[in-house]
N, C-alpha and C. Protein backbone atom coordinates (compact mmCIF):
# COMPACT_ATOMS: atom_id res chain seq x y z
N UNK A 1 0.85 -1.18 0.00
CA UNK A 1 0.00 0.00 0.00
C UNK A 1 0.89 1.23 0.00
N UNK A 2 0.16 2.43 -0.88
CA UNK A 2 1.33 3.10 -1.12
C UNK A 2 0.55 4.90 -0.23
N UNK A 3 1.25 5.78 -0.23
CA UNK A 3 0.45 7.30 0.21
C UNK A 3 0.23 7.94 -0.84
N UNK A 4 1.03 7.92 -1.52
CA UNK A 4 0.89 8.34 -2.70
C UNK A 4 0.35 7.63 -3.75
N UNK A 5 -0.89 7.69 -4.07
CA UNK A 5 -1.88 6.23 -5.02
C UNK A 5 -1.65 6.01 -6.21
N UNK A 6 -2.31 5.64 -6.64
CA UNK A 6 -1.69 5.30 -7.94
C UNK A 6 -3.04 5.42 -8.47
N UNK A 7 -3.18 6.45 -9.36
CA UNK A 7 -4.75 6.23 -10.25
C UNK A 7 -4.53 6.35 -11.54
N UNK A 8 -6.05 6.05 -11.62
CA UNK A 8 -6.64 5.90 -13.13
C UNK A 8 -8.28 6.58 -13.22
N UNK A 9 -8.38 6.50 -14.26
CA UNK A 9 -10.05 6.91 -14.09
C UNK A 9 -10.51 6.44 -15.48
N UNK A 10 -11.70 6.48 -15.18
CA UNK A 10 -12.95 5.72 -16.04
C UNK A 10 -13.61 6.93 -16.79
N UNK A 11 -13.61 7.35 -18.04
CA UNK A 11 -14.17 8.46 -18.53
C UNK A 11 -15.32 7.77 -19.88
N UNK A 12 -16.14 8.69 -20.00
CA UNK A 12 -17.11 8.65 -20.84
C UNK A 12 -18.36 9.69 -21.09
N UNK A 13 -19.21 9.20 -21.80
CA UNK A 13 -21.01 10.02 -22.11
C UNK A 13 -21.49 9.46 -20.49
N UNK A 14 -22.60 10.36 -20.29
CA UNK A 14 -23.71 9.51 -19.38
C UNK A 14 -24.53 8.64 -19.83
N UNK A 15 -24.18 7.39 -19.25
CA UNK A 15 -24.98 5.63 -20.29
C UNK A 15 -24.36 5.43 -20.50
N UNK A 16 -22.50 5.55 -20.65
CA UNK A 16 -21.60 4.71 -21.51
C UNK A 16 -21.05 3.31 -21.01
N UNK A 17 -21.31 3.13 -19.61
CA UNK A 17 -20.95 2.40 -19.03
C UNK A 17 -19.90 2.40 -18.06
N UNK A 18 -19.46 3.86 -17.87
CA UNK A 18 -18.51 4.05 -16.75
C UNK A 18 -18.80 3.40 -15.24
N UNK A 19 -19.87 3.31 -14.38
CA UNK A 19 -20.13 2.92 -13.04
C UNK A 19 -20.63 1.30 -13.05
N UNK A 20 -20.71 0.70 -13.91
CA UNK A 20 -20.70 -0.61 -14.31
C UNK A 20 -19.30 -1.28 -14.31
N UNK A 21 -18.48 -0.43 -15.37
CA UNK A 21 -16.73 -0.64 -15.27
C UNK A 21 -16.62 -0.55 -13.86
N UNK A 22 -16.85 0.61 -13.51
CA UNK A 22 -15.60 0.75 -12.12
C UNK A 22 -16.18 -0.12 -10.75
N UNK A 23 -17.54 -0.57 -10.93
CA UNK A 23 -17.88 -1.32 -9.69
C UNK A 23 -17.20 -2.87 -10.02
N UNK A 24 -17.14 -3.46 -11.39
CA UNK A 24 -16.82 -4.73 -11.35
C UNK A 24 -14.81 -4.39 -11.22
N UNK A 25 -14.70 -3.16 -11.49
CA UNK A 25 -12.83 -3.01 -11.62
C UNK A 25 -12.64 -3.20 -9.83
N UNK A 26 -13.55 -2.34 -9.19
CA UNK A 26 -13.53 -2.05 -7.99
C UNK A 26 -13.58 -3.80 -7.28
N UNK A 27 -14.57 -4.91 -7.35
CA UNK A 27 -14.83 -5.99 -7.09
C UNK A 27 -13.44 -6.65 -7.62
N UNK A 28 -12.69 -6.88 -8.95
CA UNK A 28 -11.97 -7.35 -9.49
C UNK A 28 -10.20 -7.19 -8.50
N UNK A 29 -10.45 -6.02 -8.02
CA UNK A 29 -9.15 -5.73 -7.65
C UNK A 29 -8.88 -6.08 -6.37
N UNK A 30 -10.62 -5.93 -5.65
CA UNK A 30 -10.59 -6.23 -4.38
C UNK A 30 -10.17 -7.68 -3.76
N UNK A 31 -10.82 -8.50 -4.92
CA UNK A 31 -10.43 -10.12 -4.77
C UNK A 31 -9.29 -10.51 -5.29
N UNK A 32 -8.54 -10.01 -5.91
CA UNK A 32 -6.68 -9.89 -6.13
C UNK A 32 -6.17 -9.32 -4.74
N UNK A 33 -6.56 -8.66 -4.05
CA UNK A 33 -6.35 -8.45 -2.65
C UNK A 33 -5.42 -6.94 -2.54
N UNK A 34 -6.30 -6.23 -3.39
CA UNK A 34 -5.71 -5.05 -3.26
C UNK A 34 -6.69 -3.69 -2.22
N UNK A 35 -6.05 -2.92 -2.01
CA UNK A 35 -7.31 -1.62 -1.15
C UNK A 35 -7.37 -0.53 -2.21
N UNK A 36 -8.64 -0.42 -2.80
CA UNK A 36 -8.94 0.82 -3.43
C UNK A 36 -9.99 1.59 -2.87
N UNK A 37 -9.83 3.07 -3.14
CA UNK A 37 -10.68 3.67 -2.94
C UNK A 37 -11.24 4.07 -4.43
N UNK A 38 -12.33 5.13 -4.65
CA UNK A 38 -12.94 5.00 -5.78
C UNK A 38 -13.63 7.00 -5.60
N UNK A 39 -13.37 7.52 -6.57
CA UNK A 39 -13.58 8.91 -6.61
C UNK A 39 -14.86 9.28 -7.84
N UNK A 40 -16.45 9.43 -7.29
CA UNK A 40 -17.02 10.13 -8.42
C UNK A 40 -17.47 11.75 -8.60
N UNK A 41 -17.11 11.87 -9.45
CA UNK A 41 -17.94 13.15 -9.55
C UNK A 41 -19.02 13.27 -10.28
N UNK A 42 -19.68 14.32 -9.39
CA UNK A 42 -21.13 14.39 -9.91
C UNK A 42 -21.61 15.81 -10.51
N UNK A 43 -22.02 15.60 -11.62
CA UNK A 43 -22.28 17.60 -12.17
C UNK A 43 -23.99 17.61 -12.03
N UNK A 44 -24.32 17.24 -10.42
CA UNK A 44 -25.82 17.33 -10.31
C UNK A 44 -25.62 17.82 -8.51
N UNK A 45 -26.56 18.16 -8.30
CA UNK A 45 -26.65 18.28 -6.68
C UNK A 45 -26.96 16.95 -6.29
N UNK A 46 -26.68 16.18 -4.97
CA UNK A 46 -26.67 15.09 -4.66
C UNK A 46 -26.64 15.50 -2.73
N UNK A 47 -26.80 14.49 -2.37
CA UNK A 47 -26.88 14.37 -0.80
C UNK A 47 -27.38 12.82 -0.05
N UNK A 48 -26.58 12.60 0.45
CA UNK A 48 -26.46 11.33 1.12
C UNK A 48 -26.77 11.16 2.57
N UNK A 49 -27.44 12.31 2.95
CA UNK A 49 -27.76 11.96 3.87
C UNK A 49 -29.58 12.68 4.19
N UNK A 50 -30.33 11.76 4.69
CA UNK A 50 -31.77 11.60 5.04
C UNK A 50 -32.65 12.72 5.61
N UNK A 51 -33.21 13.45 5.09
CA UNK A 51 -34.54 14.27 5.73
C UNK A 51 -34.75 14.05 6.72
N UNK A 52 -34.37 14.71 7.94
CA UNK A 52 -35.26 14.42 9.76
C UNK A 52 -34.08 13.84 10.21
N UNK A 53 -33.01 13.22 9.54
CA UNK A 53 -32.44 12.79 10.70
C UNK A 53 -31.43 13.63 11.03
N UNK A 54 -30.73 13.13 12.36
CA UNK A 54 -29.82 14.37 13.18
C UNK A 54 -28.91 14.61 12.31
N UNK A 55 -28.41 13.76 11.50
CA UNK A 55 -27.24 14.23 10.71
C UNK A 55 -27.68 15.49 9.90
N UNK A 56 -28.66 15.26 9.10
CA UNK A 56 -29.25 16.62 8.63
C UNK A 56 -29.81 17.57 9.37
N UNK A 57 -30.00 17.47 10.38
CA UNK A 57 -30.40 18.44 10.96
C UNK A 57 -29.51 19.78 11.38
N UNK A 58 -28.13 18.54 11.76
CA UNK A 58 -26.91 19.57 12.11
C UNK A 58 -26.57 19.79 11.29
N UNK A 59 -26.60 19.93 9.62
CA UNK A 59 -26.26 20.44 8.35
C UNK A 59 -27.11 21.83 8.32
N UNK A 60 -28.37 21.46 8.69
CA UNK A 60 -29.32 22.44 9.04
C UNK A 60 -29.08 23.85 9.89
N UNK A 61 -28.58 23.22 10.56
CA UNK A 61 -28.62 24.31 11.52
C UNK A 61 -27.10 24.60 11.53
N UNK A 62 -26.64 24.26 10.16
CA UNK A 62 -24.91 24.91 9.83
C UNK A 62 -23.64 24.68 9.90
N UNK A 63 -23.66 23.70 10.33
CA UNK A 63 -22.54 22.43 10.92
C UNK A 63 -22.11 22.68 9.84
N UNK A 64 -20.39 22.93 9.26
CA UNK A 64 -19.42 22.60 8.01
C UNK A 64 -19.44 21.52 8.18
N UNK A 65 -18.91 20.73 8.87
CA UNK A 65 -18.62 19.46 8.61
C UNK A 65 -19.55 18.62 9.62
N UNK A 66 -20.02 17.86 9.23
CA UNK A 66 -20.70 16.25 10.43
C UNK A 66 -20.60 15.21 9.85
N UNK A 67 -19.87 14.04 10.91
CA UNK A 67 -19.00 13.11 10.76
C UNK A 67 -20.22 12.11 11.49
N UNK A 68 -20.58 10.81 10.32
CA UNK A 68 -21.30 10.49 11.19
C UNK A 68 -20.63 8.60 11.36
N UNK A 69 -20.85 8.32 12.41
CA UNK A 69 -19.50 6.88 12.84
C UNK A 69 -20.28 5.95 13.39
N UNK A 70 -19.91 4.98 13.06
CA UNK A 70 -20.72 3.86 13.53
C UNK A 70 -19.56 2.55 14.11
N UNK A 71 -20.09 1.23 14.15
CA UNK A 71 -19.05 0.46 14.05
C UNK A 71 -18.69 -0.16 12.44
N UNK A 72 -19.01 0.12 11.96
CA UNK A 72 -19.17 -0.30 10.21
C UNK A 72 -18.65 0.68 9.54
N UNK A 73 -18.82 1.54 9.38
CA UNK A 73 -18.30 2.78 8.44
C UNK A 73 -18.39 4.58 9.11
N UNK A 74 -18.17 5.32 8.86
CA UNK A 74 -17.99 6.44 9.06
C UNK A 74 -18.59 7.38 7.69
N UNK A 75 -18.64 8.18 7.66
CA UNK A 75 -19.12 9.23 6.64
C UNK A 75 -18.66 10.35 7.03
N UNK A 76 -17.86 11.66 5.97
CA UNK A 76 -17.45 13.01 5.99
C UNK A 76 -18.84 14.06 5.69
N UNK A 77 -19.34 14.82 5.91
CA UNK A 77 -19.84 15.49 5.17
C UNK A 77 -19.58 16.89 5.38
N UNK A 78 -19.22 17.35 3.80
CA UNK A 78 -18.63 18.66 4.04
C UNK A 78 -19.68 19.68 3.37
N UNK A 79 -20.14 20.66 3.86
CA UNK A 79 -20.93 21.82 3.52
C UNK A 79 -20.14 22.85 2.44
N UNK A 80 -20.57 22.77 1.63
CA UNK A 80 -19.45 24.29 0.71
C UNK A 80 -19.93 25.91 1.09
N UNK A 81 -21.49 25.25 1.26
CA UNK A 81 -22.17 26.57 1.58
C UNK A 81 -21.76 28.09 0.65
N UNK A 82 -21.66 27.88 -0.61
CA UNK A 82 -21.51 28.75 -1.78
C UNK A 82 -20.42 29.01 -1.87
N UNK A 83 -19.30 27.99 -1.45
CA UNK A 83 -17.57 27.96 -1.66
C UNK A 83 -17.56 27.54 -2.87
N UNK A 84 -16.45 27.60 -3.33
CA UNK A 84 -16.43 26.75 -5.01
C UNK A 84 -15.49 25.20 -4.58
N UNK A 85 -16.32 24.21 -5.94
CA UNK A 85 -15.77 23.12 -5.32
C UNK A 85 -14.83 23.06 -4.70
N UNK A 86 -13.91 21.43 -4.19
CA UNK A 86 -13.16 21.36 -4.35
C UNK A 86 -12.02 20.84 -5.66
N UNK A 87 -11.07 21.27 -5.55
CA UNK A 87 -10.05 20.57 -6.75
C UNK A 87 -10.18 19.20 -6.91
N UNK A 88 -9.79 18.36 -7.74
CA UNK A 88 -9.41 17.34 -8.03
C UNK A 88 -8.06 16.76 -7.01
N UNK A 89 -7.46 17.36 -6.81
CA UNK A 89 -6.09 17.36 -6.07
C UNK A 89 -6.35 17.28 -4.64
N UNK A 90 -7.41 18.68 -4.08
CA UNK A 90 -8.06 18.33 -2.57
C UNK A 90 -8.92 17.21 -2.34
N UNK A 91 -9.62 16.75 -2.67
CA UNK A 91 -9.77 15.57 -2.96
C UNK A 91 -9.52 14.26 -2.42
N UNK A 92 -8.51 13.98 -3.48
CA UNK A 92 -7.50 12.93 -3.42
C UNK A 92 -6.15 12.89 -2.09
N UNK A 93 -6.18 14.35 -2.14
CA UNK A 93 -5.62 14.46 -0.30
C UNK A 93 -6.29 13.74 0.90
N UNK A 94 -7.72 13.67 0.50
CA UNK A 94 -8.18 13.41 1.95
C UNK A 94 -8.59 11.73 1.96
N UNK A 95 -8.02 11.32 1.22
CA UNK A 95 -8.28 10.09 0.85
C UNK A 95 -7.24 9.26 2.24
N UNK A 96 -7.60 8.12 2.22
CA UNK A 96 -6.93 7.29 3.24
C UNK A 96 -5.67 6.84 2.07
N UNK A 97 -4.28 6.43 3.03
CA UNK A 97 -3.61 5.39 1.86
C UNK A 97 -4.08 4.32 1.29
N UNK A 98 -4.27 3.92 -0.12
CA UNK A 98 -4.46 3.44 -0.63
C UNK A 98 -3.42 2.31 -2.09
N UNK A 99 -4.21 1.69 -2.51
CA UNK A 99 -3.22 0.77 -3.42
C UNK A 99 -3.51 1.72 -5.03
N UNK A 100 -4.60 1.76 -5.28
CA UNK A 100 -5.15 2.00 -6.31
C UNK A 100 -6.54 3.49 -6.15
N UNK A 101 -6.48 4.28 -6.80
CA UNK A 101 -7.84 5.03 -6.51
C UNK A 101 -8.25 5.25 -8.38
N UNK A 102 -9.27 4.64 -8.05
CA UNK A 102 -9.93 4.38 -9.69
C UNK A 102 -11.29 6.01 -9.38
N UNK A 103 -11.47 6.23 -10.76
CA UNK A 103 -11.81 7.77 -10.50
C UNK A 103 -13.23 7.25 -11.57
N UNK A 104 -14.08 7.75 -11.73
CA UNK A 104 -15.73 7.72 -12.50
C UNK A 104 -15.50 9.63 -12.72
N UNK A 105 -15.75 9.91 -13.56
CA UNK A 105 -15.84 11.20 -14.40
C UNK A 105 -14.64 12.18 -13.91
N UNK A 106 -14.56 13.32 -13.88
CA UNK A 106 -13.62 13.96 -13.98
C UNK A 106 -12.76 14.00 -15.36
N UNK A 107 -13.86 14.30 -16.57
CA UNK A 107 -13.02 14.34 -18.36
C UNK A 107 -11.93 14.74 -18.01
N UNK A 108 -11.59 16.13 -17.50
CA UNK A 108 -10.43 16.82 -17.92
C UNK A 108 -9.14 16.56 -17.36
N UNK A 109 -9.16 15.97 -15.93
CA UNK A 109 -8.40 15.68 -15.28
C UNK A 109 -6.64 14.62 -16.08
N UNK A 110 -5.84 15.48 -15.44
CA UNK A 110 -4.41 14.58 -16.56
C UNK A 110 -3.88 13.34 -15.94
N UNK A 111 -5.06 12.14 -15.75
CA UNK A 111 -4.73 11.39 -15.30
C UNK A 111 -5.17 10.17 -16.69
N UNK A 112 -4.33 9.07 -16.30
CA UNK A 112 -4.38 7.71 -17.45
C UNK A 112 -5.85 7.25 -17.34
N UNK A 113 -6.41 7.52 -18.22
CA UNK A 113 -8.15 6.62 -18.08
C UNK A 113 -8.58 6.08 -19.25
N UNK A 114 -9.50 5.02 -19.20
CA UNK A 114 -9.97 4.03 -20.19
C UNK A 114 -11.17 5.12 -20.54
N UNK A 115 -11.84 5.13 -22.00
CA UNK A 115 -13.14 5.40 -22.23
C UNK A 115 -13.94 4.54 -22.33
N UNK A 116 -15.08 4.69 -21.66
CA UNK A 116 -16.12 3.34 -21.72
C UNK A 116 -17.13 3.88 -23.05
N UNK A 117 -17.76 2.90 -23.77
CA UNK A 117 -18.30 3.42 -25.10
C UNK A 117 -19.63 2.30 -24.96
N UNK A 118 -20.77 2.83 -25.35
CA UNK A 118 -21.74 1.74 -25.59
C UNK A 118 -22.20 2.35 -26.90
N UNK A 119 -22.77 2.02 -27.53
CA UNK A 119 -23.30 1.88 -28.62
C UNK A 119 -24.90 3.03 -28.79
N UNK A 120 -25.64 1.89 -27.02
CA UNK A 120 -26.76 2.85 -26.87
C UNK A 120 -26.38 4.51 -25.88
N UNK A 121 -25.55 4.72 -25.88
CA UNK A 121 -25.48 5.79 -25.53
C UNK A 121 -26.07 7.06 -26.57
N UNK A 122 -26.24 8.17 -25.74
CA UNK A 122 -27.30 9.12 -26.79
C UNK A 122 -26.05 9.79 -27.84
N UNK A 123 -24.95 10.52 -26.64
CA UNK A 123 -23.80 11.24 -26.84
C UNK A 123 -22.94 10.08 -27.65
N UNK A 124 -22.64 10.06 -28.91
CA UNK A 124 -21.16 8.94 -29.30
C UNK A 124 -20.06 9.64 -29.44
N UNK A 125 -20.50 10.75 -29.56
CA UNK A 125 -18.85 11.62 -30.03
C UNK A 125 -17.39 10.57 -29.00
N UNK A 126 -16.84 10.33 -29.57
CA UNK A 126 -15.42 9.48 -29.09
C UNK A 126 -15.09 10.97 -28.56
N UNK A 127 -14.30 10.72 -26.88
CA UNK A 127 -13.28 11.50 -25.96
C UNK A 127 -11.96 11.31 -26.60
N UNK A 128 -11.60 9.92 -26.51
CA UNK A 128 -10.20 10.05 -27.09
C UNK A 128 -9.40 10.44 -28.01
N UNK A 129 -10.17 10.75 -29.52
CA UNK A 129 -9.33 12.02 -30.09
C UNK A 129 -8.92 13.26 -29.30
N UNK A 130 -9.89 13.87 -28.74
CA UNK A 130 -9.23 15.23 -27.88
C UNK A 130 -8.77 15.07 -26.42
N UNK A 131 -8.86 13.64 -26.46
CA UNK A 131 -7.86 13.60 -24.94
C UNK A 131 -6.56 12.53 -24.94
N UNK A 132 -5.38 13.58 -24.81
CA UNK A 132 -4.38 12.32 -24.75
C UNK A 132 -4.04 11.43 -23.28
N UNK A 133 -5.00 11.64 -22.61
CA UNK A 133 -5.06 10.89 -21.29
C UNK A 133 -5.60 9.85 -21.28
N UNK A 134 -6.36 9.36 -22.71
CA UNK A 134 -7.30 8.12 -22.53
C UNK A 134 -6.13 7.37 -23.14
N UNK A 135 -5.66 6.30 -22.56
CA UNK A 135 -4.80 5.15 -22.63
C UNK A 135 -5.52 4.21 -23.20
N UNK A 136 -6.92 3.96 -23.43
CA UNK A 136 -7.32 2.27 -24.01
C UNK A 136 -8.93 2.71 -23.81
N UNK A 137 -10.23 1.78 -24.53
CA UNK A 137 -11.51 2.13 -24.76
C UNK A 137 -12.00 0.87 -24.81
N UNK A 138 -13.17 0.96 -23.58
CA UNK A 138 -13.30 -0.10 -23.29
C UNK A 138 -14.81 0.07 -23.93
N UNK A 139 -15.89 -1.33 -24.95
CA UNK A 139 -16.95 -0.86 -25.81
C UNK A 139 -17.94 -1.87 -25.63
N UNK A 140 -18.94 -1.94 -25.90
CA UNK A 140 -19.59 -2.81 -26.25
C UNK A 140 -19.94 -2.94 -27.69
N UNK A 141 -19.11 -2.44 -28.51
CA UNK A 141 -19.10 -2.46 -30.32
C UNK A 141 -17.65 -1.83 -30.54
N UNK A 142 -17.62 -2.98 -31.95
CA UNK A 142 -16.65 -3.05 -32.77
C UNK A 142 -16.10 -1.44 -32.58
N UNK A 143 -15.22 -0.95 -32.35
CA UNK A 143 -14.14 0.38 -32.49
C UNK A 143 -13.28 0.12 -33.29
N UNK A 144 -13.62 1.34 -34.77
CA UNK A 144 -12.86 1.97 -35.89
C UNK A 144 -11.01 2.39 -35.03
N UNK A 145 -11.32 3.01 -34.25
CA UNK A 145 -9.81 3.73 -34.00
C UNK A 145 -9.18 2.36 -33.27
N UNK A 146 -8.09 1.95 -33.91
CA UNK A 146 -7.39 1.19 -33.94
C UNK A 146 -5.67 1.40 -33.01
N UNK A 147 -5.74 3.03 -32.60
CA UNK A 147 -4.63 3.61 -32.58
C UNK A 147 -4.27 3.15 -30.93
N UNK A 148 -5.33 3.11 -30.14
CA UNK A 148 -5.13 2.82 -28.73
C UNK A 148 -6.14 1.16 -28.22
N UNK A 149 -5.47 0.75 -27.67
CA UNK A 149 -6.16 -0.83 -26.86
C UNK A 149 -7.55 -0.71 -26.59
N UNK A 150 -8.30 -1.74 -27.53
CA UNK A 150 -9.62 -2.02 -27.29
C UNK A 150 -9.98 -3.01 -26.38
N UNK A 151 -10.53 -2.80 -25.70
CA UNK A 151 -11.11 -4.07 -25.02
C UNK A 151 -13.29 -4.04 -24.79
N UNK A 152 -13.25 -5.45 -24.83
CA UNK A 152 -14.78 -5.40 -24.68
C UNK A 152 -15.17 -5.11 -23.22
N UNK A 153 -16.35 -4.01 -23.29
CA UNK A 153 -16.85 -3.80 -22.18
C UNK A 153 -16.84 -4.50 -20.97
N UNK A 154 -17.04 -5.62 -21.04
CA UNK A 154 -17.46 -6.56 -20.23
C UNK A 154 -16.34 -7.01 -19.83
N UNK A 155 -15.00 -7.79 -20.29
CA UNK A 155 -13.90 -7.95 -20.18
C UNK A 155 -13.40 -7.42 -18.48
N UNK A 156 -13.97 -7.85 -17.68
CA UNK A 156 -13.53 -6.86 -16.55
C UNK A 156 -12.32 -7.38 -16.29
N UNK A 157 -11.46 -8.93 -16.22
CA UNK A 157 -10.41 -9.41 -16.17
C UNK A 157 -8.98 -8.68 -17.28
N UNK A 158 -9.54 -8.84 -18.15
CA UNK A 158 -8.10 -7.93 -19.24
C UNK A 158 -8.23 -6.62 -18.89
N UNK A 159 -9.07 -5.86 -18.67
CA UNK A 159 -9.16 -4.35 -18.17
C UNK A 159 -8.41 -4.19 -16.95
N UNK A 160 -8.66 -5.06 -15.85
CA UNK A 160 -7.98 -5.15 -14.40
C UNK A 160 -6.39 -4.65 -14.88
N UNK A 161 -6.06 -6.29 -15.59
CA UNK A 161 -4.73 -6.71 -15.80
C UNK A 161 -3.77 -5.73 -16.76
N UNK A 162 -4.58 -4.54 -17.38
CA UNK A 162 -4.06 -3.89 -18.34
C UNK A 162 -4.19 -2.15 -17.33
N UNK A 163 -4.81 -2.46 -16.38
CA UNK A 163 -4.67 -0.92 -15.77
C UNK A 163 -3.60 -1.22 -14.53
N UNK A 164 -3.65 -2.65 -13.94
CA UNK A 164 -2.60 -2.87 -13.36
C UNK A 164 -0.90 -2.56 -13.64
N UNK A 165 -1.12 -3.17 -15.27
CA UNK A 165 0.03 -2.70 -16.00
C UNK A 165 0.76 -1.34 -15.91
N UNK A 166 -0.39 -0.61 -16.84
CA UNK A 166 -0.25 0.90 -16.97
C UNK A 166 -0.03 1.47 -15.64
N UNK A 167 -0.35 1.03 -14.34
CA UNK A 167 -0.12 1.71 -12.95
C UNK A 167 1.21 1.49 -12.25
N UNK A 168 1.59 0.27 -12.83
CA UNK A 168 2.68 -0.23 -11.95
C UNK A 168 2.37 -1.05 -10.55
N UNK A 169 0.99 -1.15 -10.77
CA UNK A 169 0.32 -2.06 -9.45
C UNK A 169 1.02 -3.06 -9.23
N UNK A 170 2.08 -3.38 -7.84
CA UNK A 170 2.53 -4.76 -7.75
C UNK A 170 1.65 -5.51 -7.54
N UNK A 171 2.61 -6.76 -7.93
CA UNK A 171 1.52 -8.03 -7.43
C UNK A 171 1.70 -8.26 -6.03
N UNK A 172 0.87 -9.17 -5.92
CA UNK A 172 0.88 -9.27 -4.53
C UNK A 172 1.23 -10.90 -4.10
N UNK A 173 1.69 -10.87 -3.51
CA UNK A 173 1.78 -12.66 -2.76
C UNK A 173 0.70 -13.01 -2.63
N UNK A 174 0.63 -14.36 -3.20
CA UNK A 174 -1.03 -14.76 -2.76
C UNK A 174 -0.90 -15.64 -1.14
């Protein structure tokens, strides 16, 4: 396990199949016996935590941050309260050490990422002409561009083994 992580990210349309990839990459890596964490971004308002209960309440009544802990998991929640996001970079700071941190959207970001492509997606315009960050395109149909590593959507085993590559992910003793 390293402090400094080692990522990748999953880029695409909305429907392309990005959170499909990264939950079976996420499952795939976990049973190779590695620790990842997993970064999405969202260009919608979102909230994870429940109407009436105390956690929201103390959001309510202004709390920046409420931390809510259990014996199972923990949760951050940070208020921006009309701050501008955070970076990509802050972020990934507050992350625990990790082996791997696999990323779901963030296009612009200059990190190594697969494009996921479906067919039924609405958007087809291909990312990887205008991004030289996409390393390989992962599809559920035949792909014309020949120039970077295709793999089939589904393929979650050669995708693992080919982002492992590109990361420098050691192996691990079994």
């Amino acid at each position: 396990m390293t402090t400094f992580p080692r990522i990748f990210g999953i880029s695409g349309w909305k429907n392309s199949g990005k959170t499909g990839l990264a939950v079976r990459l996420v499952d795939e890596f976990t049973r190779r016996g590695y620790r990842i964490s997993t970064i999405k971004h969202a260009h919608h308002d979102f909230d994870i935590d429940k109407v009436g209960a105390d956690s929201y309440r103390h959001r309510g009544a202004g709390a920046h941050e409420v931390a809510i802990v259990s014996g199972t998991r923990y949760a951050i929640m940070h208020e921006l309260r009309g701050r501008e996001e955070p970076t990509f970079k802050e972020i990934l700071a507050r992350l625990a050490p990790c082996d791997l941190v696999l990323i779901e959207g963030y296009k612009r970001e200059p990190v190594p990422k697969i494009e996921a492509r479906r067919l039924e997606s609405k958007n087809r315009e291909p990312l990887a002409p205008s991004d030289p960050y996409i390393v390989a395109i992962a599809a559920d149909h035949a792909v014309a561009d020949k120039n970077l590593p295709v793999f089939d959507l589904d393929d979650t085993h050669a995708i693992a083994d080919f982002i492992a590559h590109i990361t420098g992910l050691p192996e691990l003793n079994p």
